[in-house]
PDB file of N, CA and C in Angstrom:
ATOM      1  N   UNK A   1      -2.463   8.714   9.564  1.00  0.00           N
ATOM      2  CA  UNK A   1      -2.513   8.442  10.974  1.00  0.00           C
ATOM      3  C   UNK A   1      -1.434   7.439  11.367  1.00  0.00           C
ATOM      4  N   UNK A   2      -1.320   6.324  10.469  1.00  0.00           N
ATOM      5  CA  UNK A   2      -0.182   4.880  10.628  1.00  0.00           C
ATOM      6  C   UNK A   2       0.800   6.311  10.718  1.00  0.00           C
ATOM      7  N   UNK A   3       1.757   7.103   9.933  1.00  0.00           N
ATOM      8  CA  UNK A   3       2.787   7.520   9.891  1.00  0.00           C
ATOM      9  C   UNK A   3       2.828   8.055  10.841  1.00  0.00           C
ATOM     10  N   UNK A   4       2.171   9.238  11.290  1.00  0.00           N
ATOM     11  CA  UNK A   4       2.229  10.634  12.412  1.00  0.00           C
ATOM     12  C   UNK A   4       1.816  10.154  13.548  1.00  0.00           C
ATOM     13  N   UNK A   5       1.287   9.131  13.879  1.00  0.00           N
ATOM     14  CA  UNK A   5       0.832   8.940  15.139  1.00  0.00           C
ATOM     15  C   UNK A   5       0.810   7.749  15.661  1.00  0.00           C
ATOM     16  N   UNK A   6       0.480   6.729  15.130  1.00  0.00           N
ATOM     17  CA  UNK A   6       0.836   5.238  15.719  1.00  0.00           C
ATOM     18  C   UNK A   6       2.442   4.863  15.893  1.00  0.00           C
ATOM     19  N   UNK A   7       3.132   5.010  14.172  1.00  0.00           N
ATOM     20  CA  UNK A   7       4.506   4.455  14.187  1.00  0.00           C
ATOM     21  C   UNK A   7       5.622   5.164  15.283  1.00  0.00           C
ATOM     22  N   UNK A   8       5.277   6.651  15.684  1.00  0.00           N
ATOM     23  CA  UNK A   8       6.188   7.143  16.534  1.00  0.00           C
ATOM     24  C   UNK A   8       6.182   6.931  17.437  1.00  0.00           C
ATOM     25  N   UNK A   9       5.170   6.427  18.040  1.00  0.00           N
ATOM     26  CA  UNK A   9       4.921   6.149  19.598  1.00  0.00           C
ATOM     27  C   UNK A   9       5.102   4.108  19.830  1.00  0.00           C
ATOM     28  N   UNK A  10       4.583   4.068  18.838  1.00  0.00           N
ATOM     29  CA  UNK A  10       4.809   2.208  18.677  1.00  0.00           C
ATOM     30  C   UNK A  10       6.522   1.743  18.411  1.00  0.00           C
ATOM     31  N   UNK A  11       6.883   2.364  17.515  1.00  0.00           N
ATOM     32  CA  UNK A  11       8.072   1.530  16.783  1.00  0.00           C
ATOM     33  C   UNK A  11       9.450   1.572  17.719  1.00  0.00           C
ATOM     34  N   UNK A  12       9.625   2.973  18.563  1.00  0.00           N
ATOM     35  CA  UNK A  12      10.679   2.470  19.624  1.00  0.00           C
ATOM     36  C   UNK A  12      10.171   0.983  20.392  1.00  0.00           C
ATOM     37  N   UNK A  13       9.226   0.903  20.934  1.00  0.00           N
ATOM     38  CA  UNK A  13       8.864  -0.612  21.650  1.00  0.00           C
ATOM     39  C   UNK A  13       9.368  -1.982  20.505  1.00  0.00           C
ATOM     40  N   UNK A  14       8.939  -2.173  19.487  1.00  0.00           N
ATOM     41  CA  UNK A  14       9.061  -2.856  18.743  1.00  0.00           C
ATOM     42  C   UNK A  14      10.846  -3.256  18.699  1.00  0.00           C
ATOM     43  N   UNK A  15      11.434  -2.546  18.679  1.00  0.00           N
ATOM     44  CA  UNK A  15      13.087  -2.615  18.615  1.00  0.00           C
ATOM     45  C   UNK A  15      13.215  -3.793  19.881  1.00  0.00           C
ATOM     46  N   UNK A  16      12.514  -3.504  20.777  1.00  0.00           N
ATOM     47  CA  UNK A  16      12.788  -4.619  22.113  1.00  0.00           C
ATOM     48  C   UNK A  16      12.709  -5.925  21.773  1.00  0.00           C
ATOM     49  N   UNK A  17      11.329  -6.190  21.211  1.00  0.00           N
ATOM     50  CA  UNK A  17      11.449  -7.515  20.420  1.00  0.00           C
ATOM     51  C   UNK A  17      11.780  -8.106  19.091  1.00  0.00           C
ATOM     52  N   UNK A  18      12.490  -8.383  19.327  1.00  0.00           N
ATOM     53  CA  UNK A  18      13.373  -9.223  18.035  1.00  0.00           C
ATOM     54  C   UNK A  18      12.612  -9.716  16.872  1.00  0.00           C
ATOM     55  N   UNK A  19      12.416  -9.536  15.654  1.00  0.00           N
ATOM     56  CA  UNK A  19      12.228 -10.149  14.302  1.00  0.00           C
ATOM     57  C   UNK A  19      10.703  -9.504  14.348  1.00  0.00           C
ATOM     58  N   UNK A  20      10.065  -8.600  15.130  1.00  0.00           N
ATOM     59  CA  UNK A  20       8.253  -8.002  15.555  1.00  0.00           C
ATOM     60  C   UNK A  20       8.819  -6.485  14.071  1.00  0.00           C
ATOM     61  N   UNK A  21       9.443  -6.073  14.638  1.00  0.00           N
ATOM     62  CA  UNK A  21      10.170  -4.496  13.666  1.00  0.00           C
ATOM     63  C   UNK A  21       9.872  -5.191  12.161  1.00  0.00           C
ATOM     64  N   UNK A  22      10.737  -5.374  11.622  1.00  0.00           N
ATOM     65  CA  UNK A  22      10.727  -6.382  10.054  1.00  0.00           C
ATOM     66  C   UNK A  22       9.597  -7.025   9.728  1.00  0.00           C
ATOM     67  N   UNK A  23       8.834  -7.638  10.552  1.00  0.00           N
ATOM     68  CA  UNK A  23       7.400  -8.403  10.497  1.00  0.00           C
ATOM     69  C   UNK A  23       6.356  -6.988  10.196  1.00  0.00           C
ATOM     70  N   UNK A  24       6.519  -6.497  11.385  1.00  0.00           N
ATOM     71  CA  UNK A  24       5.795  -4.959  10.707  1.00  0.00           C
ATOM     72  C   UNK A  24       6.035  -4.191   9.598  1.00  0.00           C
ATOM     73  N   UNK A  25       7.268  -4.118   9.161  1.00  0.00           N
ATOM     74  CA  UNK A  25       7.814  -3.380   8.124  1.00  0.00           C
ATOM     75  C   UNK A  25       7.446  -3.819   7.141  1.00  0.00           C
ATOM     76  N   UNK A  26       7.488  -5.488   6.960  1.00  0.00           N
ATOM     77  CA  UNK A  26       7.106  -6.138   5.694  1.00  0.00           C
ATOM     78  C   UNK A  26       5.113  -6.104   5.733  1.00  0.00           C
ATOM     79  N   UNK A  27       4.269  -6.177   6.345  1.00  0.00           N
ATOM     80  CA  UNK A  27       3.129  -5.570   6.275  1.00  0.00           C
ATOM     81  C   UNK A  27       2.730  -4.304   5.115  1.00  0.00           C
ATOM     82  N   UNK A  28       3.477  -3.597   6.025  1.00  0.00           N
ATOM     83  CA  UNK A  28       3.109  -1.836   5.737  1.00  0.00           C
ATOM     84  C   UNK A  28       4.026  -1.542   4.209  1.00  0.00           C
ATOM     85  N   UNK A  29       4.786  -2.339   4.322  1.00  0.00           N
ATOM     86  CA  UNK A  29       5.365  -2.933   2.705  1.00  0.00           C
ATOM     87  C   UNK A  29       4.348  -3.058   1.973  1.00  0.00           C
ATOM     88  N   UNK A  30       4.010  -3.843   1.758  1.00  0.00           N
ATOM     89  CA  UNK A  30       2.386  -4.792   0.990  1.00  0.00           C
ATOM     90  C   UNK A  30       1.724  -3.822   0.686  1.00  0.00           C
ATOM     91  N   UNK A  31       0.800  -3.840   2.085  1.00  0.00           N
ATOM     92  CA  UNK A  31       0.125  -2.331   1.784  1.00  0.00           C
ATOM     93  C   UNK A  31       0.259  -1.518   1.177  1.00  0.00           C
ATOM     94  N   UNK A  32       1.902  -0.818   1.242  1.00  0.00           N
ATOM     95  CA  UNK A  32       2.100   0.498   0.709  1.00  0.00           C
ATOM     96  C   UNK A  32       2.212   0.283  -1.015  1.00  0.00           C
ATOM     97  N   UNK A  33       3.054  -1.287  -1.169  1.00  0.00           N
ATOM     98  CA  UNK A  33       2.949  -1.205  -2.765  1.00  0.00           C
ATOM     99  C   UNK A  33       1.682  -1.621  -3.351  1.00  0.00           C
ATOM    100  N   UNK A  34       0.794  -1.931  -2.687  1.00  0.00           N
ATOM    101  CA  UNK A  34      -0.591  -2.266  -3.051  1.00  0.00           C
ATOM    102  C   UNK A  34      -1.378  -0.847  -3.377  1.00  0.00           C
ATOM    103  N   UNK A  35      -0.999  -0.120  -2.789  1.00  0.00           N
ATOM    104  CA  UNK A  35      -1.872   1.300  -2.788  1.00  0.00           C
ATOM    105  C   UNK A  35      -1.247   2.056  -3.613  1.00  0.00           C
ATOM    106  N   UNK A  36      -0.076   1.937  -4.334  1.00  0.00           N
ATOM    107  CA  UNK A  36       0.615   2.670  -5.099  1.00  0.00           C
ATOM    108  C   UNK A  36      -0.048   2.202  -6.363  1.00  0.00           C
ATOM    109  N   UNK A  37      -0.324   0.629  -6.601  1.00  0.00           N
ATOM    110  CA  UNK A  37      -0.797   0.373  -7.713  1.00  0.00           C
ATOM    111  C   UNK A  37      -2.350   0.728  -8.201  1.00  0.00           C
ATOM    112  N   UNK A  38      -2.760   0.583  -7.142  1.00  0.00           N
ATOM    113  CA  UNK A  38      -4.192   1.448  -7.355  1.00  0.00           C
ATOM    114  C   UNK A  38      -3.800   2.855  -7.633  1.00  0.00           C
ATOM    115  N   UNK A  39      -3.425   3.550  -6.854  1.00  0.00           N
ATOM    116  CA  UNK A  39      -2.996   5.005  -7.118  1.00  0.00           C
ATOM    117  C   UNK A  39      -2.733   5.206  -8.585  1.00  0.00           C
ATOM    118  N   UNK A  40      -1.880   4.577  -9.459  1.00  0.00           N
ATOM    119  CA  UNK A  40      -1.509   4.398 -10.939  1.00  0.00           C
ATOM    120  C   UNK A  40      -2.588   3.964 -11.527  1.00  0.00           C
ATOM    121  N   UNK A  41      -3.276   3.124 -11.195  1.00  0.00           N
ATOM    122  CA  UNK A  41      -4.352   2.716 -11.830  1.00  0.00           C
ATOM    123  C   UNK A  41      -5.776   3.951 -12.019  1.00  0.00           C
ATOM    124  N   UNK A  42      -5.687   4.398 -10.904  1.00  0.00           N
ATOM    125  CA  UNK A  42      -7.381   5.604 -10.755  1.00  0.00           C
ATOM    126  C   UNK A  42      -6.249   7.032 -11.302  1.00  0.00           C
ATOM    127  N   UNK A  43      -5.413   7.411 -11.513  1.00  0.00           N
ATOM    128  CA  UNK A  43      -4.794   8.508 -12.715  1.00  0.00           C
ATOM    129  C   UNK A  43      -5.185   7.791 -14.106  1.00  0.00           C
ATOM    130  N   UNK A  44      -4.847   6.451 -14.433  1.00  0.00           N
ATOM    131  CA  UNK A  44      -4.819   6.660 -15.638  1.00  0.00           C
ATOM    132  C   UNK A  44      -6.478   6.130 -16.400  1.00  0.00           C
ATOM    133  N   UNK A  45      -7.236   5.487 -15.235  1.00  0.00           N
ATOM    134  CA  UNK A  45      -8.361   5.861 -15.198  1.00  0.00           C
ATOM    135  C   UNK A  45      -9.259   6.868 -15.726  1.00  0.00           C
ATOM    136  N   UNK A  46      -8.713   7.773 -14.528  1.00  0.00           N
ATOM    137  CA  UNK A  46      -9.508   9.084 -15.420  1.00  0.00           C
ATOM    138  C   UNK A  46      -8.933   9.668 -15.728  1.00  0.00           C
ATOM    139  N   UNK A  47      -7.962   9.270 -16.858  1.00  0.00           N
ATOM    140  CA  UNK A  47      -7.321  10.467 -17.686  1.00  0.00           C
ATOM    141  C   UNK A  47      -6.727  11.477 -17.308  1.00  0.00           C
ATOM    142  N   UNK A  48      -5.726  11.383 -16.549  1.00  0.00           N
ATOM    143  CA  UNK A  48      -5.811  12.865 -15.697  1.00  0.00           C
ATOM    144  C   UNK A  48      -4.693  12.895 -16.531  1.00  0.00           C
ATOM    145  N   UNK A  49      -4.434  14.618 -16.441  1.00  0.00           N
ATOM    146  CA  UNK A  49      -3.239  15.207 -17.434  1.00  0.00           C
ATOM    147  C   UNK A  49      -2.035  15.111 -16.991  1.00  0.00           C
ATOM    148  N   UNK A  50      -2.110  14.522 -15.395  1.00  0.00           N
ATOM    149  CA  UNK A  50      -0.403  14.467 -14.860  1.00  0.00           C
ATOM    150  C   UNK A  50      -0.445  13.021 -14.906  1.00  0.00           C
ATOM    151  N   UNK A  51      -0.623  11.938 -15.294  1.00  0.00           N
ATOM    152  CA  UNK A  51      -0.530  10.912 -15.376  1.00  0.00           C
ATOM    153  C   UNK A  51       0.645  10.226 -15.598  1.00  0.00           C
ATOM    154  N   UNK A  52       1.273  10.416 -16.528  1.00  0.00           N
ATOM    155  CA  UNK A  52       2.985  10.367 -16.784  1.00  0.00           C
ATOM    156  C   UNK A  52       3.448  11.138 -15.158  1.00  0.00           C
ATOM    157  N   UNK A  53       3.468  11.883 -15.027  1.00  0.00           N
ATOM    158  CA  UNK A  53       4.209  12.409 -14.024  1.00  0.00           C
ATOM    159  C   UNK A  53       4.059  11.576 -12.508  1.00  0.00           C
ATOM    160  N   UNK A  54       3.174  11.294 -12.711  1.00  0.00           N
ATOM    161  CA  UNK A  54       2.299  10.497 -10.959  1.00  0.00           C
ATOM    162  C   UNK A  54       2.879   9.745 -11.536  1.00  0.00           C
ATOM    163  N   UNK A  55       2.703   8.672 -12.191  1.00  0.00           N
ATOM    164  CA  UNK A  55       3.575   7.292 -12.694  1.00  0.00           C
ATOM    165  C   UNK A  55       4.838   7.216 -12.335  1.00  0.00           C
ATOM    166  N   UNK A  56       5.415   8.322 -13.041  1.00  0.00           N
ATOM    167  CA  UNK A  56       6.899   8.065 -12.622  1.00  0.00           C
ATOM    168  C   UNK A  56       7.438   8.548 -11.201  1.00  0.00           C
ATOM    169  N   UNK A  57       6.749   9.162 -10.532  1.00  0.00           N
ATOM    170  CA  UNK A  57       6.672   9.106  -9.171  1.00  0.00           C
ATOM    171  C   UNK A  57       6.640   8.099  -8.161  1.00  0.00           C
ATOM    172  N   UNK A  58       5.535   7.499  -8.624  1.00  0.00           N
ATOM    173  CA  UNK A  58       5.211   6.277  -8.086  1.00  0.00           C
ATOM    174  C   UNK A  58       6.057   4.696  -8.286  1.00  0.00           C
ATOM    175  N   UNK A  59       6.633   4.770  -9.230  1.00  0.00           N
ATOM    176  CA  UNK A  59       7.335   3.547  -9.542  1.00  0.00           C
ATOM    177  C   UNK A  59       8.659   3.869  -9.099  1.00  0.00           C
ATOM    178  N   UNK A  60       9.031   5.143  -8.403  1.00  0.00           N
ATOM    179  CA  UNK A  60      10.482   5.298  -7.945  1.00  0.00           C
ATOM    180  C   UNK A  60      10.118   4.986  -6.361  1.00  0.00           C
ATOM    181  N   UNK A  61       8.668   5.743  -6.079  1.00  0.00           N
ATOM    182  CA  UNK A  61       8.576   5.258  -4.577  1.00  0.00           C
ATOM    183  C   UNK A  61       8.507   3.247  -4.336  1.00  0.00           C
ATOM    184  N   UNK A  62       8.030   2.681  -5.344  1.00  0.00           N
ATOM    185  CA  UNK A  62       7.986   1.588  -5.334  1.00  0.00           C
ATOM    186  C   UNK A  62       8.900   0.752  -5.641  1.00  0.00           C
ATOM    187  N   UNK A  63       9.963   1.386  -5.955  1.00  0.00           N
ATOM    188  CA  UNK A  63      11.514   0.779  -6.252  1.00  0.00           C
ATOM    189  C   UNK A  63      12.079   0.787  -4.762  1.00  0.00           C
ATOM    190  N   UNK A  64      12.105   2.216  -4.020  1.00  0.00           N
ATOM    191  CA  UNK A  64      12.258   2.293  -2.433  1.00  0.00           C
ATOM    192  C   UNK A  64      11.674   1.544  -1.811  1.00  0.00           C
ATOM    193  N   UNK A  65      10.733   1.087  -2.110  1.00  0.00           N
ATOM    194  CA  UNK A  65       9.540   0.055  -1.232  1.00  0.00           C
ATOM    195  C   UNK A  65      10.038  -1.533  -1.499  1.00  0.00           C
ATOM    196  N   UNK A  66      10.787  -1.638  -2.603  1.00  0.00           N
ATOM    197  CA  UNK A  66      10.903  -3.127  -3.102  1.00  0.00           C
ATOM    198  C   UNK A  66      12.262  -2.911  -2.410  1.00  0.00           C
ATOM    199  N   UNK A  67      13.352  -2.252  -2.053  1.00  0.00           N
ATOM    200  CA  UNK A  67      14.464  -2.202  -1.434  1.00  0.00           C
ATOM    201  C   UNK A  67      14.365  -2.584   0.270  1.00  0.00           C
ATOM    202  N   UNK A  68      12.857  -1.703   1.131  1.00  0.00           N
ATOM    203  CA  UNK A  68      12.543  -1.708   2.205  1.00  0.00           C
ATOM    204  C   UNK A  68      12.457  -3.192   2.273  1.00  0.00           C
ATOM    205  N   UNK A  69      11.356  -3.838   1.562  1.00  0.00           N
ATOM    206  CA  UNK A  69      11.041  -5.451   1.372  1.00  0.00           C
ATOM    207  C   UNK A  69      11.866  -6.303   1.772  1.00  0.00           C
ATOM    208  N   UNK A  70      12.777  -5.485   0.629  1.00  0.00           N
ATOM    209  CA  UNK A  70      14.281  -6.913   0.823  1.00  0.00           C
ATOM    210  C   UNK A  70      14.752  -6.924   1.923  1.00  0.00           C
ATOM    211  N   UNK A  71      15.137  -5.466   2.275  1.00  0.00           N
ATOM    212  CA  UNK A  71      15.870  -5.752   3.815  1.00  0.00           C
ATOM    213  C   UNK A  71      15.221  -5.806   4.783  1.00  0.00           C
ATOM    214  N   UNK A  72      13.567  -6.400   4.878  1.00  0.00           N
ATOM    215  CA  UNK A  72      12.792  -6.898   5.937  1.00  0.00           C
ATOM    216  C   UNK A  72      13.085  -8.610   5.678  1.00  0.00           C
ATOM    217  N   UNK A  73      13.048  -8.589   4.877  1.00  0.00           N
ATOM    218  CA  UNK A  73      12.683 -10.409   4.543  1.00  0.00           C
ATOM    219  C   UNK A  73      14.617 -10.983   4.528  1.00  0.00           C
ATOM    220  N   UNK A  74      15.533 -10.249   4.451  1.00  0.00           N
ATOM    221  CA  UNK A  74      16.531 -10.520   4.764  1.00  0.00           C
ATOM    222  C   UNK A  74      16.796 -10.582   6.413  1.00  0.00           C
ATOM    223  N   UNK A  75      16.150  -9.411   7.247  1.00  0.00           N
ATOM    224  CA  UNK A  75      16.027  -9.622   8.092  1.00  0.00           C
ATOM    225  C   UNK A  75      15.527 -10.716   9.062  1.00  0.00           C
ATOM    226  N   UNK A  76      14.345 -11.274   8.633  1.00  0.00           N
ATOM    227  CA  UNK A  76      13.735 -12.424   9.045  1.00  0.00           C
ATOM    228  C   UNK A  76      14.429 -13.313   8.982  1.00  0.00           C
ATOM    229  N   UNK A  77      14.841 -13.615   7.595  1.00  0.00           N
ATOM    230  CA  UNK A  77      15.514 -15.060   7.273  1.00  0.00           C
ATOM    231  C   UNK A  77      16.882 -15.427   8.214  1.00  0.00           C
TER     232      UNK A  77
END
């Protein structure tokens, strides 16, 4: 719902105010690498047979996510 329906209609406004964009970005940051680590965690949980594969999925989306980070918190500063 955050992706398809709030951020498209919200995030042009956000551009108006200054350092609000990056403040949000770094949020949905958190979040997103927070949920990735659970995500890794409940595969290898229950054993699932793609486990290697979700893993390495996930730690490339979370390499993109640690890149997003930087250039929010560069932004701020």
């Amino acid at each position: 719902m955050l992706t398809y329906v709030l951020l498209p209609f919200v995030a042009p406004f956000l551009g108006f105010a200054p350092g609000i964009g990056p403040g949000v970005g770094l949020v949905i940051g958190v979040i997103a690498l927070i949920a990735n680590f659970f995500s890794i965690r409940r595969f290898w949980v229950a054993d699932h047979k793609w486990k290697y594969h979700v893993t390495v999925l996930h730690i490339a989306v979370i390499g993109l996510l640690i890149a997003l980070l930087y250039f929010d918190i560069k932004a701020l500063i």
